[in-house]
Protein backbone atom coordinates (compact mmCIF):
# COMPACT_ATOMS: atom_id res chain seq x y z
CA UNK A 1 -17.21 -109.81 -52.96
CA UNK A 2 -17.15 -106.35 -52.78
CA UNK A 3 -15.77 -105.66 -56.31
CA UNK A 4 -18.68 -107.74 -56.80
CA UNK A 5 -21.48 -105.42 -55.69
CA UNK A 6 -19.50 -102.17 -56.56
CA UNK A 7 -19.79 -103.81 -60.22
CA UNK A 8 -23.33 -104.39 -60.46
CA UNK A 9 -24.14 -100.55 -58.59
CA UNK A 10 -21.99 -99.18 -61.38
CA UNK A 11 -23.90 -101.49 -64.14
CA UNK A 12 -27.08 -100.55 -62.90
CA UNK A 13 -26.80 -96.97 -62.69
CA UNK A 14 -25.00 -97.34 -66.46
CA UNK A 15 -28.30 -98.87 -67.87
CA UNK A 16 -30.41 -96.45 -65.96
CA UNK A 17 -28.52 -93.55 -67.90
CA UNK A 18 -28.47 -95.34 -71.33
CA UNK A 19 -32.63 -95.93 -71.00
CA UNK A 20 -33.57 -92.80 -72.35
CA UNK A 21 -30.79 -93.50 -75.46
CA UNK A 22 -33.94 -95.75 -76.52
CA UNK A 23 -36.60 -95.08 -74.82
CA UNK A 24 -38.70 -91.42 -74.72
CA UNK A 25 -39.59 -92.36 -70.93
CA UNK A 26 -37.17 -91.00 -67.99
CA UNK A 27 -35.52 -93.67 -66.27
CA UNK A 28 -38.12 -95.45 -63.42
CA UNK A 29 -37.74 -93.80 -60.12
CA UNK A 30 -37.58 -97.37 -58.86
CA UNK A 31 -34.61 -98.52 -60.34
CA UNK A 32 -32.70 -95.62 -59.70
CA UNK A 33 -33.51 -95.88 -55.63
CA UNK A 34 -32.21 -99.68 -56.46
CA UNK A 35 -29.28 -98.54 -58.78
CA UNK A 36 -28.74 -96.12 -55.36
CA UNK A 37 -28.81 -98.52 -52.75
CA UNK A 38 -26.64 -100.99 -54.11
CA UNK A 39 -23.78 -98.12 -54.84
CA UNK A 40 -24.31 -97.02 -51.34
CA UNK A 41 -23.92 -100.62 -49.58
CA UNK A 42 -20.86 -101.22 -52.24
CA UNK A 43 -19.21 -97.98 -50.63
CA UNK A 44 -20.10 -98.91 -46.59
CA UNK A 45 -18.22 -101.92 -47.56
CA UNK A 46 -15.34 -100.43 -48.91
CA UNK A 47 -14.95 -97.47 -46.80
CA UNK A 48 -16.88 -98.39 -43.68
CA UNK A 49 -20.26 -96.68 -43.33
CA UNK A 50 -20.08 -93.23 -42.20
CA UNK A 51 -23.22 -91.54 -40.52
CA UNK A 52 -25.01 -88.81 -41.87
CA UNK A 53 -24.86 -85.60 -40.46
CA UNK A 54 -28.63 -84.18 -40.00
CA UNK A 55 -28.45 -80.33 -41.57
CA UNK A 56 -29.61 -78.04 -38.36
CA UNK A 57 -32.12 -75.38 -38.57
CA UNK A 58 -30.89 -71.90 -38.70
CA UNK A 59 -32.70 -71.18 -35.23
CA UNK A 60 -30.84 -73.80 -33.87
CA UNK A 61 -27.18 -72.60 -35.58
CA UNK A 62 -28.06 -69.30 -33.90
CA UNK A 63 -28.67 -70.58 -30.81
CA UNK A 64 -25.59 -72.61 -30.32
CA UNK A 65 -23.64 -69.89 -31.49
CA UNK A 66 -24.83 -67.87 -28.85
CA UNK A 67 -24.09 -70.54 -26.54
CA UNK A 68 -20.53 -70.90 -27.48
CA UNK A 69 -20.51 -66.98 -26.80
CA UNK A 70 -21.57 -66.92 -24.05
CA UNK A 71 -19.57 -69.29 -23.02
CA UNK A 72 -16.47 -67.13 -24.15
CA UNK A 73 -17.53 -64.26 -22.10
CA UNK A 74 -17.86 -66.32 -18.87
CA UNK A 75 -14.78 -67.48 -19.62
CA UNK A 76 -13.53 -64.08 -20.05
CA UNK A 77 -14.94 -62.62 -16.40
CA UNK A 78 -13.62 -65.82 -14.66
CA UNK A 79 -10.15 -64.61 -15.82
CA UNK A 80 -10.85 -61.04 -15.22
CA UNK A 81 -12.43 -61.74 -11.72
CA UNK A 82 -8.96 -63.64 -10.95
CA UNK A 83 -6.67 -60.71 -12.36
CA UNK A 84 -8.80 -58.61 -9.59
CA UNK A 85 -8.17 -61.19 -7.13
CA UNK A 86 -4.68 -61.23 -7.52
CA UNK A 87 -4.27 -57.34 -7.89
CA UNK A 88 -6.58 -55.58 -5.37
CA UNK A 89 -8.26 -52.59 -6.82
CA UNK A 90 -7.66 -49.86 -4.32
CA UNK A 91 -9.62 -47.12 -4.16
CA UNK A 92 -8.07 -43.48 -4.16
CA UNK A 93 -4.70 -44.58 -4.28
CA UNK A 94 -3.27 -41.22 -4.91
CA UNK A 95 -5.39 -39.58 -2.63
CA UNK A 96 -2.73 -37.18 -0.45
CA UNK A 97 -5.48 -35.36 2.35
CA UNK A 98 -5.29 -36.24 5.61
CA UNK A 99 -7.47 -35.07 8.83
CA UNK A 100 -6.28 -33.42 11.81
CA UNK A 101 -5.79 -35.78 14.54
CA UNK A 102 -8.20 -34.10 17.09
CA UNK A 103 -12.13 -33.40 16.41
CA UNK A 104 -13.35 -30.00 17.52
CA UNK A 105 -17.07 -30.24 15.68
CA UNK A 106 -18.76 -33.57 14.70
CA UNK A 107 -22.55 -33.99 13.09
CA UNK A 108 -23.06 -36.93 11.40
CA UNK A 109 -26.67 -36.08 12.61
CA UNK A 110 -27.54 -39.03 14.76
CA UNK A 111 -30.78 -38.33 16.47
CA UNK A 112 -31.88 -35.50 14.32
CA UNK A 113 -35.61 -35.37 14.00
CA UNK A 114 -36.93 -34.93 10.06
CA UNK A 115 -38.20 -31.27 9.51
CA UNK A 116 -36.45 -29.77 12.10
CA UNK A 117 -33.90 -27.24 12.30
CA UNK A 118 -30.36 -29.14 12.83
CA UNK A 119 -29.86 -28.48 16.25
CA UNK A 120 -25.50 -28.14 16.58
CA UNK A 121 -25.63 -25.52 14.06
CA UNK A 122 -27.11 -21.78 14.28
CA UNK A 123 -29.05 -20.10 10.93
CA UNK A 124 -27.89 -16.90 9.46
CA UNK A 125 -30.42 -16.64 6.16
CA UNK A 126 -32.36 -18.66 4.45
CA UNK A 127 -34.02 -22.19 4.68
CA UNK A 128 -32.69 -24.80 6.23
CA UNK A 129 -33.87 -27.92 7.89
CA UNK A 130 -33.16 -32.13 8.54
CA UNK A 131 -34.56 -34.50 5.81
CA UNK A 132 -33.86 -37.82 4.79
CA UNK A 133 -32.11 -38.96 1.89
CA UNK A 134 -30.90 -42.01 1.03
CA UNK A 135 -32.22 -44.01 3.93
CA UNK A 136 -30.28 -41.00 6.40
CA UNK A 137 -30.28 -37.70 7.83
CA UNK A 138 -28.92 -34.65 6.09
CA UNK A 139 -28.78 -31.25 6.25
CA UNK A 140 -31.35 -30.17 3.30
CA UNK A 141 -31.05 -26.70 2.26
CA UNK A 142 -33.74 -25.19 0.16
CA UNK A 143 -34.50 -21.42 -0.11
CA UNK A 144 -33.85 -18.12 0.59
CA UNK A 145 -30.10 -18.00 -0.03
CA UNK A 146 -29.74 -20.84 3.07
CA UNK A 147 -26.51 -20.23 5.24
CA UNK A 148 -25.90 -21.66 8.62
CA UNK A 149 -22.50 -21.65 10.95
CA UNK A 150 -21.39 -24.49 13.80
CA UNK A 151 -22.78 -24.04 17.32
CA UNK A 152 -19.62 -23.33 19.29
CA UNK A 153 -19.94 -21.39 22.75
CA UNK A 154 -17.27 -18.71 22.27
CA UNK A 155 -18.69 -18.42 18.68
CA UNK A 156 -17.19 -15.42 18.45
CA UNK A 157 -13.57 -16.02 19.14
CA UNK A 158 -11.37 -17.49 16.73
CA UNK A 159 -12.14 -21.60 17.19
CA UNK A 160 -10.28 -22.79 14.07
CA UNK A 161 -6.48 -23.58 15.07
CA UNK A 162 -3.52 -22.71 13.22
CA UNK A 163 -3.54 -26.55 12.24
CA UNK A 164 -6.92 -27.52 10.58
CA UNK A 165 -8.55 -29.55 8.47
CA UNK A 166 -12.59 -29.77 7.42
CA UNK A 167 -14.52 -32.02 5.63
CA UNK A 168 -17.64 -32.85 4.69
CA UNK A 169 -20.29 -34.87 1.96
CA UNK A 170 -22.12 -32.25 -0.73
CA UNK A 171 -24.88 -33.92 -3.03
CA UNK A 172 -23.93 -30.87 -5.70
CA UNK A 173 -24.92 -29.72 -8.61
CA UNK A 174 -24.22 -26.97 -11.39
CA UNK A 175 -25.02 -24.18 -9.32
CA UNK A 176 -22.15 -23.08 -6.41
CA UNK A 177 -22.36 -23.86 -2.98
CA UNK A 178 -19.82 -21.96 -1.05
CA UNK A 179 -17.87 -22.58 2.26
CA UNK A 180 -16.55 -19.53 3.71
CA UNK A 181 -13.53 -20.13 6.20
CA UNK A 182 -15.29 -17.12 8.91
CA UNK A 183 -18.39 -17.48 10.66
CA UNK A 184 -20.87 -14.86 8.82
CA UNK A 185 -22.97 -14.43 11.38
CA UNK A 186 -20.73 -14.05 14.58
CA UNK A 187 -17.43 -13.22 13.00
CA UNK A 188 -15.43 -9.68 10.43
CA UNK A 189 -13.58 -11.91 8.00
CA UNK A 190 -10.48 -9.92 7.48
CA UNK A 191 -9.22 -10.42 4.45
CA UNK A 192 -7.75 -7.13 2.69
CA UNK A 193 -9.12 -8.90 -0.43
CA UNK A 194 -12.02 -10.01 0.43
CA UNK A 195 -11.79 -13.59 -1.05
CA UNK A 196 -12.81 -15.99 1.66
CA UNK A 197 -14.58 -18.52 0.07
CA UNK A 198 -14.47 -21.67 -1.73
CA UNK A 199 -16.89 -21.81 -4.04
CA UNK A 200 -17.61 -25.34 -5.53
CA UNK A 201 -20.34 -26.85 -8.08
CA UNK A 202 -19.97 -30.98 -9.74
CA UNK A 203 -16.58 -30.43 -11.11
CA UNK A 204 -14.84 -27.03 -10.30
CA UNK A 205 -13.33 -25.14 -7.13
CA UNK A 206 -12.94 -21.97 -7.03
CA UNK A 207 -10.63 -19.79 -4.49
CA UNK A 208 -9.34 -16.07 -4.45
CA UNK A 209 -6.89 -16.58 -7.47
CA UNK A 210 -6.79 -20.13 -8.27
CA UNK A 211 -9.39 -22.39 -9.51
CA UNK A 212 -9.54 -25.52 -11.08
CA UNK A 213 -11.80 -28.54 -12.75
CA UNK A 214 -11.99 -31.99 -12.35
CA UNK A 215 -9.28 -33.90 -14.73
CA UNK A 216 -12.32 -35.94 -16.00
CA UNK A 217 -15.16 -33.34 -15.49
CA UNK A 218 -17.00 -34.90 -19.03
CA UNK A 219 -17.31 -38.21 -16.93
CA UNK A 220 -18.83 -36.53 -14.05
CA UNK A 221 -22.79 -36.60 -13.08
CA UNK A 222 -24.11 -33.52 -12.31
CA UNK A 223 -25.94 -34.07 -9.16
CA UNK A 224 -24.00 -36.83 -7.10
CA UNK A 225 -22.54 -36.97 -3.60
CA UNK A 226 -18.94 -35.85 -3.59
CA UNK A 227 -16.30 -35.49 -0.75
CA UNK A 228 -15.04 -32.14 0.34
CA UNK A 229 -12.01 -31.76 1.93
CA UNK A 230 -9.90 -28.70 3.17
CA UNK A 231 -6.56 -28.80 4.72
CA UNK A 232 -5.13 -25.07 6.06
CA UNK A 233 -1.31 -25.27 7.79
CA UNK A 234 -0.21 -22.39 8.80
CA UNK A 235 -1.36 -19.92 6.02
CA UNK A 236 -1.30 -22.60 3.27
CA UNK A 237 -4.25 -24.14 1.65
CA UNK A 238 -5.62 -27.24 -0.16
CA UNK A 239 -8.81 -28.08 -1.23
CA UNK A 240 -9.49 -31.69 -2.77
CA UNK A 241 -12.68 -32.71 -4.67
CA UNK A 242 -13.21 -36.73 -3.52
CA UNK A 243 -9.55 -38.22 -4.02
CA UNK A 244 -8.05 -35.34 -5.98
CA UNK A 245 -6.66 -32.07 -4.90
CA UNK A 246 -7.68 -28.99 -7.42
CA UNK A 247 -6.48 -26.16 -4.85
CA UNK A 248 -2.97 -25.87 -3.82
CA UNK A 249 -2.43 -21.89 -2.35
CA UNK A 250 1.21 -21.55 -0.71
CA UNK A 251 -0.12 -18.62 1.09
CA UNK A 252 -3.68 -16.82 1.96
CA UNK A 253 -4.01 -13.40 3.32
CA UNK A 254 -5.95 -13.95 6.10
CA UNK A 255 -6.15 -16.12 9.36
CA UNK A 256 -9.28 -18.58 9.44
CA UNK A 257 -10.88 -18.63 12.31
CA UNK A 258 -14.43 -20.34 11.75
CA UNK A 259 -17.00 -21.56 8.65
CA UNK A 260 -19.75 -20.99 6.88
CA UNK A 261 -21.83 -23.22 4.65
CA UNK A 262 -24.04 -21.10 2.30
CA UNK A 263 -25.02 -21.45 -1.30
CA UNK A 264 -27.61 -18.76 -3.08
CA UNK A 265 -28.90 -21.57 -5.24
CA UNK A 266 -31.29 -23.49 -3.65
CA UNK A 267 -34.64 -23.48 -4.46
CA UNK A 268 -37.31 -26.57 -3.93
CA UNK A 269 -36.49 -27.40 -7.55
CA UNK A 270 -32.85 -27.29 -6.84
CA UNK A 271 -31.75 -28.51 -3.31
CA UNK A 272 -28.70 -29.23 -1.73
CA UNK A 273 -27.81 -31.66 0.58
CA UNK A 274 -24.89 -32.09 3.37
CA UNK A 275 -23.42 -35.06 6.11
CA UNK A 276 -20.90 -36.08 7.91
CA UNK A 277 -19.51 -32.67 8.68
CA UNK A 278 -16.32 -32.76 10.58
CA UNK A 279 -13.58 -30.53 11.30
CA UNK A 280 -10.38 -31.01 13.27
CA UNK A 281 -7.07 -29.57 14.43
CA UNK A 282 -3.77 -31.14 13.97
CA UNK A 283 -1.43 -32.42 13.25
CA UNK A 284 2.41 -33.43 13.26
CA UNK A 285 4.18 -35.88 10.53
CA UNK A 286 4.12 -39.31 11.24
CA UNK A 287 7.19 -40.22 11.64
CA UNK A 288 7.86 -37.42 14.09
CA UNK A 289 4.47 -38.67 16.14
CA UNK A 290 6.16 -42.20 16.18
CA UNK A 291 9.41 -41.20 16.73
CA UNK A 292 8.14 -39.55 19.82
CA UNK A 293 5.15 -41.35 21.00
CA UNK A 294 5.97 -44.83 19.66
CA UNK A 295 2.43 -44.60 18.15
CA UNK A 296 0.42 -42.88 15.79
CA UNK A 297 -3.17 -42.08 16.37
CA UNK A 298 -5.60 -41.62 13.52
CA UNK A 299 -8.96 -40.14 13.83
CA UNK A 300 -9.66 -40.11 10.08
CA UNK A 301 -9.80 -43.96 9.26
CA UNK A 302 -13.56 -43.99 8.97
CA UNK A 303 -15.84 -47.09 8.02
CA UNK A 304 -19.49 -47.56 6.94
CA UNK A 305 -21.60 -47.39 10.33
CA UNK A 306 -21.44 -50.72 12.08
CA UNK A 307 -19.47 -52.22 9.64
CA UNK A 308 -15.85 -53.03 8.72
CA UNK A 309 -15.86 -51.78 4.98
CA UNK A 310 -13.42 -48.88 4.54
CA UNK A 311 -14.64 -45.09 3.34
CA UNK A 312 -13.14 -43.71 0.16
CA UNK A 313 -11.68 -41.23 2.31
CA UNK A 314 -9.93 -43.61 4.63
CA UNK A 315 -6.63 -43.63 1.86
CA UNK A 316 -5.39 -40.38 2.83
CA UNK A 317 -4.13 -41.57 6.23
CA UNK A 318 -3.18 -45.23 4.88
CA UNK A 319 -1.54 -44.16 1.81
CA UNK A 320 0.35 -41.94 4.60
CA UNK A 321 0.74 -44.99 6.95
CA UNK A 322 2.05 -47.03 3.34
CA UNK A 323 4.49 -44.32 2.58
CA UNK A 324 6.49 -44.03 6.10
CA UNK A 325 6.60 -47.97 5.99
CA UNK A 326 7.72 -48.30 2.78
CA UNK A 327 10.96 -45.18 3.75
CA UNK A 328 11.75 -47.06 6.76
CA UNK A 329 11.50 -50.68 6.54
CA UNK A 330 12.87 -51.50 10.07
CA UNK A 331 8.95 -50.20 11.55
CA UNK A 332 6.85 -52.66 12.36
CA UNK A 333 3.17 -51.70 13.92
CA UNK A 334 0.28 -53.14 15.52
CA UNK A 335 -2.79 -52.08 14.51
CA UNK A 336 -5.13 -51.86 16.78
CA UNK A 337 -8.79 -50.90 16.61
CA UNK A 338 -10.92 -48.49 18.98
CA UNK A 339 -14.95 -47.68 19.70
CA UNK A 340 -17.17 -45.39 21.55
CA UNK A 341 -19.31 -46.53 23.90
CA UNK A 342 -22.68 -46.53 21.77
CA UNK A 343 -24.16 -50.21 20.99
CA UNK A 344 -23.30 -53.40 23.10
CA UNK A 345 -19.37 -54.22 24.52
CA UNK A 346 -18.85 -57.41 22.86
CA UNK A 347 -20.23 -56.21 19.02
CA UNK A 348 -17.77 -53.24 19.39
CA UNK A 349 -15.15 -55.70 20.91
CA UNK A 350 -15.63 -57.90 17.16
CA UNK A 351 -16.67 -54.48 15.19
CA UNK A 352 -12.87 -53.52 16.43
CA UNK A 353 -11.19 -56.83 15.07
CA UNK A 354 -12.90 -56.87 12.43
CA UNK A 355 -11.80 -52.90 11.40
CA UNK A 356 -8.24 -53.37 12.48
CA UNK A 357 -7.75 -56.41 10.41
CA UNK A 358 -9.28 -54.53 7.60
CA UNK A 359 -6.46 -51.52 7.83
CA UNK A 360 -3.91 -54.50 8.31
CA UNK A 361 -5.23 -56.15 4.97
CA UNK A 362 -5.44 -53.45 3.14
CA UNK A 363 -1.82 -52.08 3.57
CA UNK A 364 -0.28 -55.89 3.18
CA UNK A 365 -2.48 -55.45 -0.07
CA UNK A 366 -0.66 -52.60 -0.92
CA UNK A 367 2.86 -54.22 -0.78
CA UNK A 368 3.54 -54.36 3.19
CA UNK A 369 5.33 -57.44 4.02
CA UNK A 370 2.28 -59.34 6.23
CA UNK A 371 5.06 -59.95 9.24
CA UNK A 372 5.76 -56.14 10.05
CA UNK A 373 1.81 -55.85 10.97
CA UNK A 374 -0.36 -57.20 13.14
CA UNK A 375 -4.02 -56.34 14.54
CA UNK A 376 -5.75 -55.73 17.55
CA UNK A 377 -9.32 -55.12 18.60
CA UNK A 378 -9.93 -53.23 22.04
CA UNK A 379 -13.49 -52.06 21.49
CA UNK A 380 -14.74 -49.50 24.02
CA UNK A 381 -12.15 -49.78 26.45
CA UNK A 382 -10.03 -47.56 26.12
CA UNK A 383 -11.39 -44.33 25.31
CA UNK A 384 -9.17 -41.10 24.84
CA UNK A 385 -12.06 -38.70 25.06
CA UNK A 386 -15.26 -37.81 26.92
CA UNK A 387 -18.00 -40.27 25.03
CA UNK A 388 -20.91 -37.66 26.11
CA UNK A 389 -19.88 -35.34 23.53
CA UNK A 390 -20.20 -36.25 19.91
CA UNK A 391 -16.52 -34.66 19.15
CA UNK A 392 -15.54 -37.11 21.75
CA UNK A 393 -17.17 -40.18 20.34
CA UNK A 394 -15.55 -39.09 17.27
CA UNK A 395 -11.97 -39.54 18.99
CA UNK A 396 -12.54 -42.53 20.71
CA UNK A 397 -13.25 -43.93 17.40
CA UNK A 398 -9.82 -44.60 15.88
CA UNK A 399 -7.14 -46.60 14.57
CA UNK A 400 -4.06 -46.49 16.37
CA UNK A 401 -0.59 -48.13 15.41
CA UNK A 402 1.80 -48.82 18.05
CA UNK A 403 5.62 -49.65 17.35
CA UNK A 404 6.38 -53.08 18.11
């Protein structure tokens, strides 16, 4: 049977091309559909029938194409999102600064009233007054070649230990802005140089005879909050722009004994901000603090206010904490986490948790094997320092980790 009807399709369509052989018409459109259909039910017999694929508009080619990219791309972040899962990303992982154990000046401006002078520090020239920026309080300086010095009462004595370390945020730009390590208004700096001062702008420090930029200076934006940190031991100085160090000065020629925070470039087209100032004396290696204490007390794990989420700046003293770990593997600590009193007992009991855990985390992240740490929140309990002082508040708020 169906030799049958593939033999009268092929007939037809034969007689349909031999019509015009004797005849000036074209074949008739009807007996070509005919001639057609036959051939076509001939081959669905054969074969089986096959369906017929509908041509898709270009708009809709496009759009599925898109699709299937899209697709691919999700794809893609899934995988990358579990790579980062799997590998923390750790911020400032090199970064080698770490504060002095023991605050002697604190203003992260709590309280400060907007237009007003900033009331723990003293003006020498200039301009200078409390704004907000960013949703908080800093130190805005704007005109007159602004300069201002800590409030301390024996101002004039030397207040900066042999020990020290100071830090503090800059929103910079092109332009210097200068910290001199002597008071300007209160204090001779005695250096038989004269070079006292770090001078800084968005990607370049500057001291007596060494300077340096930023490894990546190109990638840099010019006006930006960066962190400024000094460390001064005994006659030797660093100076570190966020987590890397571009000063490194085996030996100045003169003893420190206050700041100064002055920059000639401000103008109300061109201001410059500062927070979170902080300086602090100390301190003694680790291991030696352990070794004798059987704990080690840091003052420079810091977190975002009322919150558990670690500062940049908090990987000085971990990366420390990592490092004596990872040199002696018999330590094993418990780290626990301490308030002030400011805010209610039982959210700084859970803000404490919550912290310690974080520092715990974050070195098991690191490679720590998760049973030589443990955490701890105490809260407000035990403070180490008088919580009517801001200095003080600044001590009681700390990370401690006790041998176990």
């Amino acid at each position: 049977m169906k030799s049958r009807f593939l033999s009268l399709g092929i007939a037809l369509v034969a007689l349909a091309i031999a019509q015009p052989l004797y005849s000036q018409d074209r074949p008739s459109e009807k007996l070509m559909k005919e001639s057609n259909k036959v051939i076509n039910k001939g081959i669905d017999k054969l074969f089986g029938k096959k369906k017929k694929e509908e041509p898709k508009p270009a708009q809709q080619q496009v759009e599925q194409a898109q699709a299937g990219q899209q697709q691919e791309e999700l794809s893609g972040q899934q995988q990358q999102a579990s790579a980062e899962e799997a590998k923390p990303q750790l911020k400032w992982s090199k970064y080698d600064f770490v504060p002095g154990d023991r605050v002697i000046f604190e203003d992260n401006l709590e309280g400060e009233e907007n237009g007003e002078f900033p009331s723990r520090w003293d003006l020498v020239t200039g301009n200078v007054e409390i704004a907000e920026f960013g949703g908080e309080n800093v130190i805005m300086f704007r005109a007159g070649a602004p300069s201002i010095v800590p409030y301390f009462k024996e101002v004039k004595e030397d207040y900066l230990p042999d020990v020290f370390t100071v830090e503090f945020d800059l929103y910079c730009s092109s332009s210097n802005f200068v910290l001199y390590l002597y008071d300007r208004k209160n204090q001779k700096h005695g250096s038989p140089t004269g070079y006292t001062d770090l001078e800084i702008n968005y990607y370049h420090m500057d001291f007596a005879t060494s300077n340096s930029d930023y490894p990546d200076k190109k990638n840099l934006a010019e006006r930006r909050w960066m962190h400024v940190s000094v460390a001064y031991t005994n006659g030797k100085l660093k100076a570190y722009m966020d987590e890397t160090r571009l000063i490194n000065i085996p030996r100045i020629d003169f003893d420190p004994k206050g700041i100064t925070l002055f920059t000639y470039h401000a103008s109300n087209e061109q201001l410059f901000y500062v927070k979170n100032v902080r300086i602090a004396a100390g301190g003694v290696k680790y291991y030696d603090r352990v070794m004798k204490d059987g704990k080690i007390i840091a003052t420079g794990i810091r977190f975002d206010t009322g919150k558990s989420s670690l500062k940049p700046e908090s990987m000085g003293v971990i990366n420390e904490i990592y490092e004596l770990m990872y040199k002696n593997p018999e330590l094993k600590f418990s780290v626990e986490g301490h308030t002030d009193n400011v805010g209610d007992d039982a959210f700084n009991l859970a803000l404490s948790a919550d912290r310690a855990e974080t520092v715990m985390r974050t070195l098991v992240d690191m490679g720590i094997a998760g049973e030589r740490l443990s955490s701890l929140g105490l809260g407000e309990s035990m403070p180490m320092d008088d919580n009517n002082y801001p200095e003080g508040r600044a001590n009681n708020r700390r990370v401690e980790f006790v041998k176990i």
